[in-house]
N, C-alpha and C. Protein backbone atom coordinates (compact mmCIF):
# COMPACT_ATOMS: atom_id res chain seq x y z
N UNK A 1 106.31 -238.29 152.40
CA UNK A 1 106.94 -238.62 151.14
C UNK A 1 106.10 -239.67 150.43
N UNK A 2 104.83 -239.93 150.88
CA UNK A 2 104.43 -240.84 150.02
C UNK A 2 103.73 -240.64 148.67
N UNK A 3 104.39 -239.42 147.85
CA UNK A 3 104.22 -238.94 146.65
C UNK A 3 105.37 -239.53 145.93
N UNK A 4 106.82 -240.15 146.10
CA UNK A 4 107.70 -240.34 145.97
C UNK A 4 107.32 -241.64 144.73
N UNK A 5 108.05 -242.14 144.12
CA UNK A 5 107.63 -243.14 143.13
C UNK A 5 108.73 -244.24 143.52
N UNK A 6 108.24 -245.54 143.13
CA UNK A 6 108.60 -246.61 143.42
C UNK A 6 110.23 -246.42 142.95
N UNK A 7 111.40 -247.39 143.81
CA UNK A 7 112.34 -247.60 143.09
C UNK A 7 112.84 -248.80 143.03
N UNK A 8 112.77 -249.75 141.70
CA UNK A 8 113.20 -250.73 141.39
C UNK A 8 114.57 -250.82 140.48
N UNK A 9 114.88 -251.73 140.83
CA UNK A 9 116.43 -252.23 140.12
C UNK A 9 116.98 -253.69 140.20
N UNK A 10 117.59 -254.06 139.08
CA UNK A 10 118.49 -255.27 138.76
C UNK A 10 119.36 -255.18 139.84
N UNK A 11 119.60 -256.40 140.89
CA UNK A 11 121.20 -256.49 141.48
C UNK A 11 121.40 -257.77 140.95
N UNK A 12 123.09 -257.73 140.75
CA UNK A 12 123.93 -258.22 140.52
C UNK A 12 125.23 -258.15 141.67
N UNK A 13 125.97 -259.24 142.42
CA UNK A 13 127.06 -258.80 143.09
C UNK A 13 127.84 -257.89 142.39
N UNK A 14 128.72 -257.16 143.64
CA UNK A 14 129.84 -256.12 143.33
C UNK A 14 131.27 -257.02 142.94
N UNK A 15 131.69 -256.83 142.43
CA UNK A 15 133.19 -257.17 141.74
C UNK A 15 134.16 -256.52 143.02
N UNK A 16 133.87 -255.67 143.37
CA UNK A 16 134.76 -254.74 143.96
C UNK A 16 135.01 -255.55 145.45
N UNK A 17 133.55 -255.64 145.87
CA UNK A 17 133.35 -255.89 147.85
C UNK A 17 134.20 -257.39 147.73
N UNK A 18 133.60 -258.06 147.13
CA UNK A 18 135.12 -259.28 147.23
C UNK A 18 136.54 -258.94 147.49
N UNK A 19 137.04 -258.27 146.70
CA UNK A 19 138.04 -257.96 146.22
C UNK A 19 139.17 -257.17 147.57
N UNK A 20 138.14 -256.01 148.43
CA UNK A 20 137.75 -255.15 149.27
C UNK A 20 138.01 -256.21 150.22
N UNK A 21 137.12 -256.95 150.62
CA UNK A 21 137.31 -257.97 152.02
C UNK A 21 138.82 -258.75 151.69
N UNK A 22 139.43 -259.35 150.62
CA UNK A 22 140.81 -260.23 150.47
C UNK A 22 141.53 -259.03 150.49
N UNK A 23 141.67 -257.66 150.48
CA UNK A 23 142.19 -256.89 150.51
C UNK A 23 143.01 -256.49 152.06
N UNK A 24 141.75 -256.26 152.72
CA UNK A 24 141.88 -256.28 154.12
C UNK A 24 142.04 -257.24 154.88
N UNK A 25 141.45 -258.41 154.53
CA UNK A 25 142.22 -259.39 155.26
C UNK A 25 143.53 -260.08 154.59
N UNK A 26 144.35 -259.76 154.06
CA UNK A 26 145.90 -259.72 153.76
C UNK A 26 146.65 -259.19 154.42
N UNK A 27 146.24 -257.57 154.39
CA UNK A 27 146.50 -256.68 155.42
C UNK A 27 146.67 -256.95 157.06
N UNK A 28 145.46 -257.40 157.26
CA UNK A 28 145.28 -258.40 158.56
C UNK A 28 146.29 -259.43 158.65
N UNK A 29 146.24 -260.32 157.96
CA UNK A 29 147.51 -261.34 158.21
C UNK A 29 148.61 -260.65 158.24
N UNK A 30 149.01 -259.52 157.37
CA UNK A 30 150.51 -258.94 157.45
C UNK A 30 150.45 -258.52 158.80
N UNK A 31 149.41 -257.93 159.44
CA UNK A 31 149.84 -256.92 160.75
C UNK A 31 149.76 -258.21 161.90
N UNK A 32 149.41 -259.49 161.75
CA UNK A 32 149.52 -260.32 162.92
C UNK A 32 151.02 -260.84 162.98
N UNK A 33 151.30 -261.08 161.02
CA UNK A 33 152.84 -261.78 160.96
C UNK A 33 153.80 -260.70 161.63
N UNK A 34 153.12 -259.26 161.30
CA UNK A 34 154.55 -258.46 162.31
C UNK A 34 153.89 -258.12 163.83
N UNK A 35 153.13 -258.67 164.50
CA UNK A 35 153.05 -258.47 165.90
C UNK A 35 153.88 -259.32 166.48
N UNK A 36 154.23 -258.91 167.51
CA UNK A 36 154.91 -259.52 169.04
C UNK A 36 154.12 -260.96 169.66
N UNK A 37 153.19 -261.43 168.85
CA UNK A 37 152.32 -262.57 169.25
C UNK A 37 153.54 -263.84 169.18
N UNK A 38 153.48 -265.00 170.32
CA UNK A 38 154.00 -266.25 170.11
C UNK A 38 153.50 -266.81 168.32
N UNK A 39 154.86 -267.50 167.37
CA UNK A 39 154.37 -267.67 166.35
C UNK A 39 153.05 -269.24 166.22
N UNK A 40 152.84 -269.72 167.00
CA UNK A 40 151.59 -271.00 167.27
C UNK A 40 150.41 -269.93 167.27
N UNK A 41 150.38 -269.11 168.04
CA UNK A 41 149.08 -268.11 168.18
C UNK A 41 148.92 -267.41 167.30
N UNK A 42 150.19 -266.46 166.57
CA UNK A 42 149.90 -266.17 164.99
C UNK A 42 149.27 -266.55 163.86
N UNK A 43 149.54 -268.28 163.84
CA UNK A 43 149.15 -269.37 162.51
C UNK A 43 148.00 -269.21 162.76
N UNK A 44 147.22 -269.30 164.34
CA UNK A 44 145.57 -269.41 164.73
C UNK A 44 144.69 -268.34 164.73
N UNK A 45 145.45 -266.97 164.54
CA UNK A 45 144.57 -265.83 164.61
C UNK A 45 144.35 -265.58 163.51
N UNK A 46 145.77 -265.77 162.00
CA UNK A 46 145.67 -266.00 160.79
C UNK A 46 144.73 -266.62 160.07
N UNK A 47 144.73 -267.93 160.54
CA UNK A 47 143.80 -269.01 160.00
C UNK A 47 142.46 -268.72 159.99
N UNK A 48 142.00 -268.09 161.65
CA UNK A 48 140.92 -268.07 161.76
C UNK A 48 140.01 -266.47 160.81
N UNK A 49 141.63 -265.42 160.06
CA UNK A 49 140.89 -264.30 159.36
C UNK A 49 140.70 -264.53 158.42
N UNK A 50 141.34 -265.78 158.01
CA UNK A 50 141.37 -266.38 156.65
C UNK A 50 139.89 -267.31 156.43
N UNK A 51 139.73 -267.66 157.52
CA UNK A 51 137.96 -268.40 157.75
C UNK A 51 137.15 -267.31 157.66
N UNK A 52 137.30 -266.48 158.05
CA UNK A 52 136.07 -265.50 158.20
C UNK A 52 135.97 -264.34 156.91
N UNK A 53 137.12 -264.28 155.81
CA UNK A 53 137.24 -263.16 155.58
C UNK A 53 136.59 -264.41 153.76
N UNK A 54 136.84 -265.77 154.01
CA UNK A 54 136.01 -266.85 153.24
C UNK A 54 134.14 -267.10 153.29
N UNK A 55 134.14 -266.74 154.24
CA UNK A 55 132.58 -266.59 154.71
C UNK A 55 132.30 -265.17 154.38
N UNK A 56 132.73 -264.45 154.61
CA UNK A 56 132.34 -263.16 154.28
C UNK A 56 132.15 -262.92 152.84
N UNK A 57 133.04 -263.60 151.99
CA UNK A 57 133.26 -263.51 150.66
C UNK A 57 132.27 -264.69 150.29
N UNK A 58 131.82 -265.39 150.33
CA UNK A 58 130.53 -266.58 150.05
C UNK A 58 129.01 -265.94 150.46
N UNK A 59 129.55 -265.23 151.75
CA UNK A 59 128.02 -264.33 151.90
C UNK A 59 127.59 -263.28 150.59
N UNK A 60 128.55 -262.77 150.23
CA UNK A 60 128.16 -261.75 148.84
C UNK A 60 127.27 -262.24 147.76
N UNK A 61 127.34 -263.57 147.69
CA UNK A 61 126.74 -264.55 146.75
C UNK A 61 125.52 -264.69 147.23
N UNK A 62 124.17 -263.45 146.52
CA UNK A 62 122.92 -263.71 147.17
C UNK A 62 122.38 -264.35 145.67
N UNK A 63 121.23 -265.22 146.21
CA UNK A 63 120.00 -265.85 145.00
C UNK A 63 119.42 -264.91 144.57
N UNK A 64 119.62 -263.34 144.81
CA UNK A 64 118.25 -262.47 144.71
C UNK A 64 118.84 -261.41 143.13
N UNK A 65 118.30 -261.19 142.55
CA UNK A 65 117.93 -260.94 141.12
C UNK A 65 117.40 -259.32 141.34
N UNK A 66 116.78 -259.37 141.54
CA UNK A 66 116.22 -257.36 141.42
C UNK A 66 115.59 -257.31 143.04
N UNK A 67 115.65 -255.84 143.62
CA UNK A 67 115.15 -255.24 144.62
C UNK A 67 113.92 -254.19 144.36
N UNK A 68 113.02 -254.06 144.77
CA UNK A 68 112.35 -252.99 144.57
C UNK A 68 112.02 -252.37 146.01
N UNK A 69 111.40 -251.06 146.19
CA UNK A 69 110.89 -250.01 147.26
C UNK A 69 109.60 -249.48 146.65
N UNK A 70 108.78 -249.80 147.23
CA UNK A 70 107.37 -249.11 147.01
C UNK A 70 107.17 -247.74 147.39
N UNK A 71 106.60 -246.89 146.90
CA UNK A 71 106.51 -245.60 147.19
C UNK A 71 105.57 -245.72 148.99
N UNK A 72 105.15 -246.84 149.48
CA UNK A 72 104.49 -246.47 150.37
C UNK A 72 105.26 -247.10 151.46
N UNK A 73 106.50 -247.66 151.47
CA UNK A 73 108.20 -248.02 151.86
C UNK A 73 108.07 -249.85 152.43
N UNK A 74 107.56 -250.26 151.50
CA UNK A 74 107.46 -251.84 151.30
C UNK A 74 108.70 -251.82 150.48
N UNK A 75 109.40 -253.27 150.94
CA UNK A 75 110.40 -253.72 149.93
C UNK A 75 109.98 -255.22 148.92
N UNK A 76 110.87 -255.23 148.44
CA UNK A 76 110.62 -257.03 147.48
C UNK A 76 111.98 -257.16 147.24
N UNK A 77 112.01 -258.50 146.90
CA UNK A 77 113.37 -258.75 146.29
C UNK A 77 112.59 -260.22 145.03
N UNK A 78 113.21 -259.74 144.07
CA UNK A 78 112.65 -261.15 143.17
C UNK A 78 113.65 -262.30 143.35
N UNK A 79 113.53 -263.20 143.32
CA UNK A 79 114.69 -264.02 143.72
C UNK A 79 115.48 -265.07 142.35
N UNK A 80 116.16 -265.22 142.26
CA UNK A 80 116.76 -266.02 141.00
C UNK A 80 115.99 -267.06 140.11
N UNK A 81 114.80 -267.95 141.30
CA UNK A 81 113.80 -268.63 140.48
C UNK A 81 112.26 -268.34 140.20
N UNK A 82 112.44 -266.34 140.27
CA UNK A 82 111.19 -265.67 139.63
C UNK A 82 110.24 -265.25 140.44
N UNK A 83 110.38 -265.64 142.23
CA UNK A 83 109.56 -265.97 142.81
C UNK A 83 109.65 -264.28 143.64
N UNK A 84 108.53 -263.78 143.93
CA UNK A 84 108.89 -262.11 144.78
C UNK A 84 108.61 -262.31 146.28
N UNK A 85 109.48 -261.87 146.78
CA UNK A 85 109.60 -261.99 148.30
C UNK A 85 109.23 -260.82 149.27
N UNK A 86 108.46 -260.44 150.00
CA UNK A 86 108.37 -258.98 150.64
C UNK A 86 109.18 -259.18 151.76
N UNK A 87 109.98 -257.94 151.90
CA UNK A 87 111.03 -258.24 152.83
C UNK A 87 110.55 -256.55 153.61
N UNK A 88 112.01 -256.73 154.74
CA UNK A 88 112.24 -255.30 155.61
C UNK A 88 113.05 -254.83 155.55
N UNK A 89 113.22 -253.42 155.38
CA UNK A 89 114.30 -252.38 155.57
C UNK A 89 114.85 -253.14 156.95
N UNK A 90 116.17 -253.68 157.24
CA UNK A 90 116.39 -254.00 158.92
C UNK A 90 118.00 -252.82 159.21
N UNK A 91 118.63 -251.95 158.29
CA UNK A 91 119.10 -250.80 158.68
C UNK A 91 119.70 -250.80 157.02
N UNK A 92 120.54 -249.37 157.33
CA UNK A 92 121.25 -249.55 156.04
C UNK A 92 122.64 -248.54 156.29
N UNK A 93 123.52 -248.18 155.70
CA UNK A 93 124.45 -247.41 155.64
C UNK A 93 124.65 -246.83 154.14
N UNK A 94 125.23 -245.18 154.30
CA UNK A 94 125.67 -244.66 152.94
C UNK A 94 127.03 -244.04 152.91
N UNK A 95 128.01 -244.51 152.65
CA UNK A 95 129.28 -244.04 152.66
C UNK A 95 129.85 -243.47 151.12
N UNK A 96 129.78 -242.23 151.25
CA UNK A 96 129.84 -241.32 149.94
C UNK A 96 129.05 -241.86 148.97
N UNK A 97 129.50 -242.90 147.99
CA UNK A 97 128.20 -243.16 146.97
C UNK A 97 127.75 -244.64 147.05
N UNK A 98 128.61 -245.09 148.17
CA UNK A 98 128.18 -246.76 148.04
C UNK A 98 127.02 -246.61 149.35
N UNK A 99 125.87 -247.88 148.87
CA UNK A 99 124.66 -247.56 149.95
C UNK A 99 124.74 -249.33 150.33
N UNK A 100 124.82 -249.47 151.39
CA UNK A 100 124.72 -250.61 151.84
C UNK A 100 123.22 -251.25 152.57
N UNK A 101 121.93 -251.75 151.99
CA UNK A 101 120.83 -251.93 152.42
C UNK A 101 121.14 -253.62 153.69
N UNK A 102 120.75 -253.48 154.34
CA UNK A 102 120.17 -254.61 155.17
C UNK A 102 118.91 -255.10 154.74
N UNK A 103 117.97 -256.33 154.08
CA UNK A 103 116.88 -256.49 154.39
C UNK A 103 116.60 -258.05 155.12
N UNK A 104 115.30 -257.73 155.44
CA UNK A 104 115.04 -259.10 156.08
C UNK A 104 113.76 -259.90 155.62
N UNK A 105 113.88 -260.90 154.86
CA UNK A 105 112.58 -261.81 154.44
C UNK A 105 112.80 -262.98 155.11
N UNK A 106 110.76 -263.57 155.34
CA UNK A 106 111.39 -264.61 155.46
C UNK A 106 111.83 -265.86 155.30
N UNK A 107 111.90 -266.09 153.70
CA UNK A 107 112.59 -266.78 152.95
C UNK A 107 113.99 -267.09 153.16
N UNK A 108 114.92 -265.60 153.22
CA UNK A 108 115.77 -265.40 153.59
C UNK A 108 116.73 -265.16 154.54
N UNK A 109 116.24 -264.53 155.40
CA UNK A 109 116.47 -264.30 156.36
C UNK A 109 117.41 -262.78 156.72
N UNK A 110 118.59 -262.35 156.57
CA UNK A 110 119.04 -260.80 156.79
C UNK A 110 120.05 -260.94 155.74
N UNK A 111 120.13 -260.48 154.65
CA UNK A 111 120.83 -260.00 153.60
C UNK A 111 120.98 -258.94 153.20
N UNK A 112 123.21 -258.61 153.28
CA UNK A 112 123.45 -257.30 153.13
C UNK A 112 123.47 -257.10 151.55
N UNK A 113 123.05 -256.07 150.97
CA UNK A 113 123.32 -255.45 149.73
C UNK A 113 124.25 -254.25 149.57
N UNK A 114 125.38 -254.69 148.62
CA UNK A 114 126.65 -253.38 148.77
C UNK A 114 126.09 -253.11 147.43
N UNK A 115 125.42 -251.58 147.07
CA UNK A 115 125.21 -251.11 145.85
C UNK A 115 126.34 -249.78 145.57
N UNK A 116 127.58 -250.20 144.90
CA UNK A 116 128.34 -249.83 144.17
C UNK A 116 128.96 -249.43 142.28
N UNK A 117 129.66 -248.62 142.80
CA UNK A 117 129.60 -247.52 140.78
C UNK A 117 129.76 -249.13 140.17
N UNK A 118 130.53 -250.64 140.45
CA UNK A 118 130.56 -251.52 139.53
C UNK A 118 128.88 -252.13 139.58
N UNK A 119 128.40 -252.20 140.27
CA UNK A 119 127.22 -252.98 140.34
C UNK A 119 125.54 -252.60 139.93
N UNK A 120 125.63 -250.68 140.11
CA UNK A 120 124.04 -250.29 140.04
C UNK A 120 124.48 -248.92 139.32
N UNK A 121 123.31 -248.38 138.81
CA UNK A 121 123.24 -247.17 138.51
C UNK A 121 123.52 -246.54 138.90
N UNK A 122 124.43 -245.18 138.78
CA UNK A 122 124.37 -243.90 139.78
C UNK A 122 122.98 -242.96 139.93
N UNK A 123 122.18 -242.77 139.25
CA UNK A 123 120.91 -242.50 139.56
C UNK A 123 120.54 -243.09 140.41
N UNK A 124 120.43 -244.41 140.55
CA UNK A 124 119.41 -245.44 141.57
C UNK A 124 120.37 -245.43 142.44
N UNK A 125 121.22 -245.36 142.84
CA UNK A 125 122.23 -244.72 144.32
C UNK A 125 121.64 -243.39 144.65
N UNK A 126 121.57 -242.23 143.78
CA UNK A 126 121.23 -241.23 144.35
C UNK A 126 120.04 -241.20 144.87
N UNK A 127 119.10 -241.94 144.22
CA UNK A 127 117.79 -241.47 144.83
C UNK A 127 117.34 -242.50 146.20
N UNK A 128 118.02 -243.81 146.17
CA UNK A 128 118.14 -244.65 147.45
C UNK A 128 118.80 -243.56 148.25
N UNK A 129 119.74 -242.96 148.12
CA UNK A 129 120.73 -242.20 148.91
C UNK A 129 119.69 -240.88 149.49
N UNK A 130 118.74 -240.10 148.71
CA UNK A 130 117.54 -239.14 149.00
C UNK A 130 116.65 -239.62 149.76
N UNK A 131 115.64 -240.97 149.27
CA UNK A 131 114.61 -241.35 150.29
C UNK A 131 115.18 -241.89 151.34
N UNK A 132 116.28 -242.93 151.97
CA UNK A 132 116.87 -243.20 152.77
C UNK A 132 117.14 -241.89 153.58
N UNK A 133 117.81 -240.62 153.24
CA UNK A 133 118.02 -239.77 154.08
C UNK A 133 116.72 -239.17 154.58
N UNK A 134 115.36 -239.25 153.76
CA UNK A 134 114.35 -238.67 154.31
C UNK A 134 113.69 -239.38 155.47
N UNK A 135 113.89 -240.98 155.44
CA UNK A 135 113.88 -241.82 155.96
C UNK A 135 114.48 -241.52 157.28
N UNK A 136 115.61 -241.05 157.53
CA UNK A 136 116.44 -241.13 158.45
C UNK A 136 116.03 -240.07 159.25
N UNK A 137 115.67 -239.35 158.20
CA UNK A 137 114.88 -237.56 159.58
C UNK A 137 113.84 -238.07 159.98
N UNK A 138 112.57 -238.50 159.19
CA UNK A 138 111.84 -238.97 159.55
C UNK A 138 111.48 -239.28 160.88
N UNK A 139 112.51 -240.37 160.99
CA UNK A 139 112.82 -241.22 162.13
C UNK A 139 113.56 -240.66 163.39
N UNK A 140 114.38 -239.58 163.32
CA UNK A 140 114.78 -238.76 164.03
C UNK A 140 113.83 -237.80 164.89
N UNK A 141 112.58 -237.29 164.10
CA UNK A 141 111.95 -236.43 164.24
C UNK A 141 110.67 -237.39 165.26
N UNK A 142 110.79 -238.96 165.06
CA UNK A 142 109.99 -239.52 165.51
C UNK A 142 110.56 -239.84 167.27
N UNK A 143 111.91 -239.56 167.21
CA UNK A 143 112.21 -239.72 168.29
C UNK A 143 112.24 -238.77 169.40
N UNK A 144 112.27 -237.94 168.77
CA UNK A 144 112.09 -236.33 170.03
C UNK A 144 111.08 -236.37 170.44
């Protein structure tokens, strides 16, 4: 595939994945308030989804400004003060149209990207969603 052409794009956080994590962890607190748990151990399993589901929601908040993919499968990320970073594919997921990239710089260190219908193009989903899958045979084919 290295005829394939570069794909660059603006990120911006998702509106949604916030929204998505306080979603589920509400949910979470409702299903601990109706378990059979002593209520002291309830307040602490609560508290502690309520810590994590706060971190999770502060992690969404990346410095990084646009992503690009080189046709020869180098990444970048430009970062908020202009500066370009070469990073690594470190996995990714595609669940119907949302593509979730992992990369790793090391500026940065492992930052997830949720690219969703509020946040990116549907073109630039589909075609992350194409080379990623070619990606994935690729790699399959490398393993037999």
């Amino acid at each position: 595939m290295t005829s394939a052409p570069a794909i660059g794009f603006e990120y911006r956080p998702s509106r949604w994945a916030p929204r998505l994590l306080v979603a589920v962890t509400i949910l979470t607190v409702l299903a601990i308030a109706l378990s059979g748990m002593p209520g002291v151990l309830q307040i602490m399993v609560a508290v502690i989804a309520l810590i994590m589901c706060g971190n999770a929601v502060r992690r969404l908040d990346l410095p990084i400004t646009a992503i690009g993919w080189a046709n020869q499968g180098g990444w970048s990320l430009r970062s908020s003060d202009g500066a370009d970073e070469p990073a690594t594919l470190f996995s990714f997921k595609v669940i119907r149209t949302v593509v979730l990239l992992r990369l790793t710089s090391r500026r940065y260190g492992k930052l997830t990207f949720w690219l969703m219908p509020d946040n990116s193009d549907a073109d630039i989903r589909r075609r992350l969603r194409m080379r990623l899958a070619v990606l994935r045979a690729d790699a399959g084919e490398d393993a037999s």
